[in-house]
N, C-alpha and C. Protein backbone atom coordinates (compact mmCIF):
# COMPACT_ATOMS: atom_id res chain seq x y z
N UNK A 1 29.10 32.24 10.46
CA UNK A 1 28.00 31.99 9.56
C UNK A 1 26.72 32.68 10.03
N UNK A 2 26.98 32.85 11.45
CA UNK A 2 25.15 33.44 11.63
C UNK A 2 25.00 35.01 11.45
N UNK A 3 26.34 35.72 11.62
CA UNK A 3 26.20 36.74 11.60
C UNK A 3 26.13 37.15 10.22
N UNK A 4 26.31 36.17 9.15
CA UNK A 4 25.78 36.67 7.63
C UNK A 4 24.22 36.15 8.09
N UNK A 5 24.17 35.13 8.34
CA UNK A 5 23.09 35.53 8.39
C UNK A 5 21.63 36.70 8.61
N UNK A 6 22.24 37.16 9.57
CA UNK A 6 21.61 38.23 10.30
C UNK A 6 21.98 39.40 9.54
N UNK A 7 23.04 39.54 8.64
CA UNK A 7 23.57 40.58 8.26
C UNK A 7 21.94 40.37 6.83
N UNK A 8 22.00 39.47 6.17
CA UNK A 8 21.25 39.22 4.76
C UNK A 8 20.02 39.76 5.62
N UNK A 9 19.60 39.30 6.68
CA UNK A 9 17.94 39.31 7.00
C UNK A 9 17.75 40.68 7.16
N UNK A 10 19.24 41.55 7.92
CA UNK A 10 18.76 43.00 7.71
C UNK A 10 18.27 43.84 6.63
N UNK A 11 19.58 42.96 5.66
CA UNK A 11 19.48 43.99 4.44
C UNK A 11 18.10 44.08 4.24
N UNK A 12 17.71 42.43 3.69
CA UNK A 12 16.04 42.39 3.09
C UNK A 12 14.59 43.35 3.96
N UNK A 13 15.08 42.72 4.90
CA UNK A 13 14.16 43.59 6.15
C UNK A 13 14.33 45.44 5.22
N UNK A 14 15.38 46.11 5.40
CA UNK A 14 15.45 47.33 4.84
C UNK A 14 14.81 47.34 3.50
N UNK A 15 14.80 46.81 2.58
CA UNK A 15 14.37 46.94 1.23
C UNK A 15 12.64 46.56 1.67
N UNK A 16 12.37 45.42 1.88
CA UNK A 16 10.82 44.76 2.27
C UNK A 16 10.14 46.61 3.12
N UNK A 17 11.12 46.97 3.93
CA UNK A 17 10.24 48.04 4.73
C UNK A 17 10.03 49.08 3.31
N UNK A 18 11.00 49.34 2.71
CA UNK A 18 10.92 50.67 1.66
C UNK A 18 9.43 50.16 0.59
N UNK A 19 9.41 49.23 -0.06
CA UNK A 19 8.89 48.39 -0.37
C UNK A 19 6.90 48.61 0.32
N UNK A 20 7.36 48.46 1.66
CA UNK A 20 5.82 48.82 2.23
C UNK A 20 5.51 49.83 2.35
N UNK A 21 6.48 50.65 2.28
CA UNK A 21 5.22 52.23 2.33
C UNK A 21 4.90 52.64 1.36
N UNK A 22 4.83 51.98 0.36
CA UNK A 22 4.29 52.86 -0.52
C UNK A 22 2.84 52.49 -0.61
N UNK A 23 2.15 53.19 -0.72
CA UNK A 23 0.23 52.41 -0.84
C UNK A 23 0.23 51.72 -1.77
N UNK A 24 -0.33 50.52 -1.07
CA UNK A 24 -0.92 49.14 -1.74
C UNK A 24 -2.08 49.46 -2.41
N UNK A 25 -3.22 49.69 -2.40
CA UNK A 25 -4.53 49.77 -3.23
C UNK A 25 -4.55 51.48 -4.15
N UNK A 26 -5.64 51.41 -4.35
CA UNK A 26 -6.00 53.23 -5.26
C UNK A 26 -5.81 53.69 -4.61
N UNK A 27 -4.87 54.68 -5.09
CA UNK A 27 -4.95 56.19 -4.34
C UNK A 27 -5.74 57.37 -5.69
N UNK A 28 -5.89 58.22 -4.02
CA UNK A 28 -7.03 59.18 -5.17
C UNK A 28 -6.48 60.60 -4.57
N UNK A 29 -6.34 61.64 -5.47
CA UNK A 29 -5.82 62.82 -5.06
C UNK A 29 -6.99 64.07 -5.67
N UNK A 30 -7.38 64.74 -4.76
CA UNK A 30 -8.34 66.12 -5.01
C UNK A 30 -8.25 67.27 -4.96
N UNK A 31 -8.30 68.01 -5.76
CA UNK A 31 -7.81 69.50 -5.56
C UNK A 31 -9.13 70.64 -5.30
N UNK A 32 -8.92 71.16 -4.13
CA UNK A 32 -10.08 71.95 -4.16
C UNK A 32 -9.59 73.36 -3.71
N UNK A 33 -10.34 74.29 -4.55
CA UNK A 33 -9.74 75.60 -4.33
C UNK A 33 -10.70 76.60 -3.64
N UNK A 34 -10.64 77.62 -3.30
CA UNK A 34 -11.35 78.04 -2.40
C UNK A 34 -10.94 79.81 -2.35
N UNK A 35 -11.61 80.73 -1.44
CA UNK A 35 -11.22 82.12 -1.43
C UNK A 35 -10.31 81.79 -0.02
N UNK A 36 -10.44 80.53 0.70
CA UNK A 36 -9.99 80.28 1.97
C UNK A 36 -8.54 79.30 1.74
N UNK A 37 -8.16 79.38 0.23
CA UNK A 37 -6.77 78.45 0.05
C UNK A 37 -7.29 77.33 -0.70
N UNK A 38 -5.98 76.65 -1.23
CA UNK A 38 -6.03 75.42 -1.76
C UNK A 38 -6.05 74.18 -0.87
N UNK A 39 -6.71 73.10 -1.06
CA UNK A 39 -6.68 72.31 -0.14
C UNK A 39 -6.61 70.97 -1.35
N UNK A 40 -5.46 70.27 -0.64
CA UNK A 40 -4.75 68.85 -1.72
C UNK A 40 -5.47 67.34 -0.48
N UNK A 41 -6.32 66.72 -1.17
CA UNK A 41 -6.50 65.74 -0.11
C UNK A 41 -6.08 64.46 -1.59
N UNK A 42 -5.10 63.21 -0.32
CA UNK A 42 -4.64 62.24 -0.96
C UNK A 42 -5.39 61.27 0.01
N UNK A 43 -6.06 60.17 -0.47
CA UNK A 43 -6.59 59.00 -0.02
C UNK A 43 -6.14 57.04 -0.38
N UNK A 44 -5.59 56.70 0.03
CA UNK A 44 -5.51 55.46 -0.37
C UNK A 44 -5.32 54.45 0.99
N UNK A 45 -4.77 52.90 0.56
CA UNK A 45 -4.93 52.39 1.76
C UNK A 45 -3.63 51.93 1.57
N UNK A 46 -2.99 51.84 2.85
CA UNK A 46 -1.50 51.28 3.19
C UNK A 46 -1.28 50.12 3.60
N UNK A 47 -0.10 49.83 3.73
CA UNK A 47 0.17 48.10 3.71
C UNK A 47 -0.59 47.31 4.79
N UNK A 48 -0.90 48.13 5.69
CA UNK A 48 -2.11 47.35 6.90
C UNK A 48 -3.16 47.33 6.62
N UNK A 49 -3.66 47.96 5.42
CA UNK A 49 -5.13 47.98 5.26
C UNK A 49 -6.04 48.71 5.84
N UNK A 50 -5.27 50.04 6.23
CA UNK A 50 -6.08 51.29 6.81
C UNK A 50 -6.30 52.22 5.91
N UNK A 51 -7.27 52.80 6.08
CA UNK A 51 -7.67 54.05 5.09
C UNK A 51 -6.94 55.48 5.46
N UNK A 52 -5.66 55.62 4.67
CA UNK A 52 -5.44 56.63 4.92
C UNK A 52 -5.52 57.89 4.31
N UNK A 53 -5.74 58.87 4.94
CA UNK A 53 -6.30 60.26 4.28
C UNK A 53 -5.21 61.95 5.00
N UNK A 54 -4.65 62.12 3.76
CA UNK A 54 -3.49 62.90 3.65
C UNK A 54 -4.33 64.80 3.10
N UNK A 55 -4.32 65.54 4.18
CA UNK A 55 -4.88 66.69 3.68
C UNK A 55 -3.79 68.10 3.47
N UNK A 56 -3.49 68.61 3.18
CA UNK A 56 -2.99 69.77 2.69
C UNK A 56 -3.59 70.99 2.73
N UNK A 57 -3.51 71.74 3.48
CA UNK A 57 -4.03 73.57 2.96
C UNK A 57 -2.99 74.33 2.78
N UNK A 58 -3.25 74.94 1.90
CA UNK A 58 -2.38 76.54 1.46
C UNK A 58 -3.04 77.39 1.57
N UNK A 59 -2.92 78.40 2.64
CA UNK A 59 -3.66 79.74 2.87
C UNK A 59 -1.95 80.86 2.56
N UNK A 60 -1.97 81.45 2.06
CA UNK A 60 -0.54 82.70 2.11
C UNK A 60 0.15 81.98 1.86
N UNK A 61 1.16 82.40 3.41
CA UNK A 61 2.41 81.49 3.56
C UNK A 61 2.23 80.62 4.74
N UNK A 62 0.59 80.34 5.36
CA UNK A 62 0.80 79.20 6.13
C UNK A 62 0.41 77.72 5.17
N UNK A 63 0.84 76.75 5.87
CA UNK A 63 0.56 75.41 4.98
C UNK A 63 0.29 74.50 6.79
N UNK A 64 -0.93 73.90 6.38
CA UNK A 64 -1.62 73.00 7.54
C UNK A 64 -1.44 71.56 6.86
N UNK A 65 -0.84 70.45 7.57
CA UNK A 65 -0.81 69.59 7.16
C UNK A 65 -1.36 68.45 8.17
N UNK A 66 -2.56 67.28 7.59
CA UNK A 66 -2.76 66.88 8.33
C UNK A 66 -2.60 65.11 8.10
N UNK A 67 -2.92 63.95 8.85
CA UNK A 67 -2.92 62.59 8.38
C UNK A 67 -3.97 61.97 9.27
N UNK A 68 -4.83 61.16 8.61
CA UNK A 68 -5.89 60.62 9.50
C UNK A 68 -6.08 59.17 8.91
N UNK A 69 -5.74 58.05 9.89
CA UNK A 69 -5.89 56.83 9.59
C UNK A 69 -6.91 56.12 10.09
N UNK A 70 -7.17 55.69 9.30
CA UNK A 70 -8.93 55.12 10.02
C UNK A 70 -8.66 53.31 10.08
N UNK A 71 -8.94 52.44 11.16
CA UNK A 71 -8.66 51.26 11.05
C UNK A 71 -9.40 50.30 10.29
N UNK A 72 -10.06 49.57 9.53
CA UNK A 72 -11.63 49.03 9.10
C UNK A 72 -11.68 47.97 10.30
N UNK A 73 -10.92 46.83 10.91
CA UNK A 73 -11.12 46.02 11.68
C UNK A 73 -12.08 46.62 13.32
N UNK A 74 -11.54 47.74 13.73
CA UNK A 74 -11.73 48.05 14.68
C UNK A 74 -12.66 49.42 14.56
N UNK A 75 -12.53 50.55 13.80
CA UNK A 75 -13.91 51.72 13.04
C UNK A 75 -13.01 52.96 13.92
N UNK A 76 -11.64 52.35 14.51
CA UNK A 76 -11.21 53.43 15.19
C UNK A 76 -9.94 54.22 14.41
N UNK A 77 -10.14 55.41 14.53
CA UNK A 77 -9.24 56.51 13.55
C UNK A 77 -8.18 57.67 14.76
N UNK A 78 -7.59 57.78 14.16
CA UNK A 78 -6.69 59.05 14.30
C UNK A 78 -6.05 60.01 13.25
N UNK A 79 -6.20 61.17 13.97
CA UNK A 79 -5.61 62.32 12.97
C UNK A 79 -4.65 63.35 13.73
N UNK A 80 -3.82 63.18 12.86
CA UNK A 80 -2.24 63.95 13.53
C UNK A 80 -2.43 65.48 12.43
N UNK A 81 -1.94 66.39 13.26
CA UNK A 81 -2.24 67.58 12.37
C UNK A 81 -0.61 68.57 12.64
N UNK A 82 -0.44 69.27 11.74
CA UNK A 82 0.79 70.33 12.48
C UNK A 82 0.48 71.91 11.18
N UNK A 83 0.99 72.94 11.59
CA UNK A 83 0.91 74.14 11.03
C UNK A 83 2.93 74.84 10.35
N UNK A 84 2.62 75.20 9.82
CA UNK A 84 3.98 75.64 9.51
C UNK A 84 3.84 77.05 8.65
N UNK A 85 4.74 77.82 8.75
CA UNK A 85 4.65 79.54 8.52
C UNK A 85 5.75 79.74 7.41
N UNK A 86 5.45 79.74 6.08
CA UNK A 86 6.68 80.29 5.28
C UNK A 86 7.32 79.20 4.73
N UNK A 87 6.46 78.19 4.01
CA UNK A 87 6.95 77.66 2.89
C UNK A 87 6.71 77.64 1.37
């Protein structure tokens, strides 16, 4: 019996996680164009209640992608960035 148990709590656990990523409040998406590329910024807040901010550049064939989460409880942020050639 417990191992249904544990078996049901996974399943839900898997669906509840799919379930949370998707952003909870407004999201807002901006397109700005430029002689220096397109740049796509997405903003909304996620299931913790951080402000997250999703940026995009298209220069050629490089594409810069970046993510910066800002906390409101604490005013402290991070931003993860990476580059990629030929998409």
């Amino acid at each position: 019996m417990f191992r249904y148990a544990i078996a049901a709590s996974a399943a839900l656990m898997m669906v509840a996680g799919v379930a949370a990523a998707e952003p909870m409040g407004p999201s807002t998406m901006t397109i700005h164009r430029s002689d220096r590329g397109t740049a796509i910024t997405k903003r909304f807040i996620n299931h913790r209640g951080e402000m997250v901010i999703k940026r995009k550049v298209i220069n050629g064939d490089t594409v810069t992608r970046s993510r910066t989460v800002h906390d409101p409880m604490t005013g402290v942020g991070y931003t993860r960035s990476r580059t990629s050639i030929g998409e």
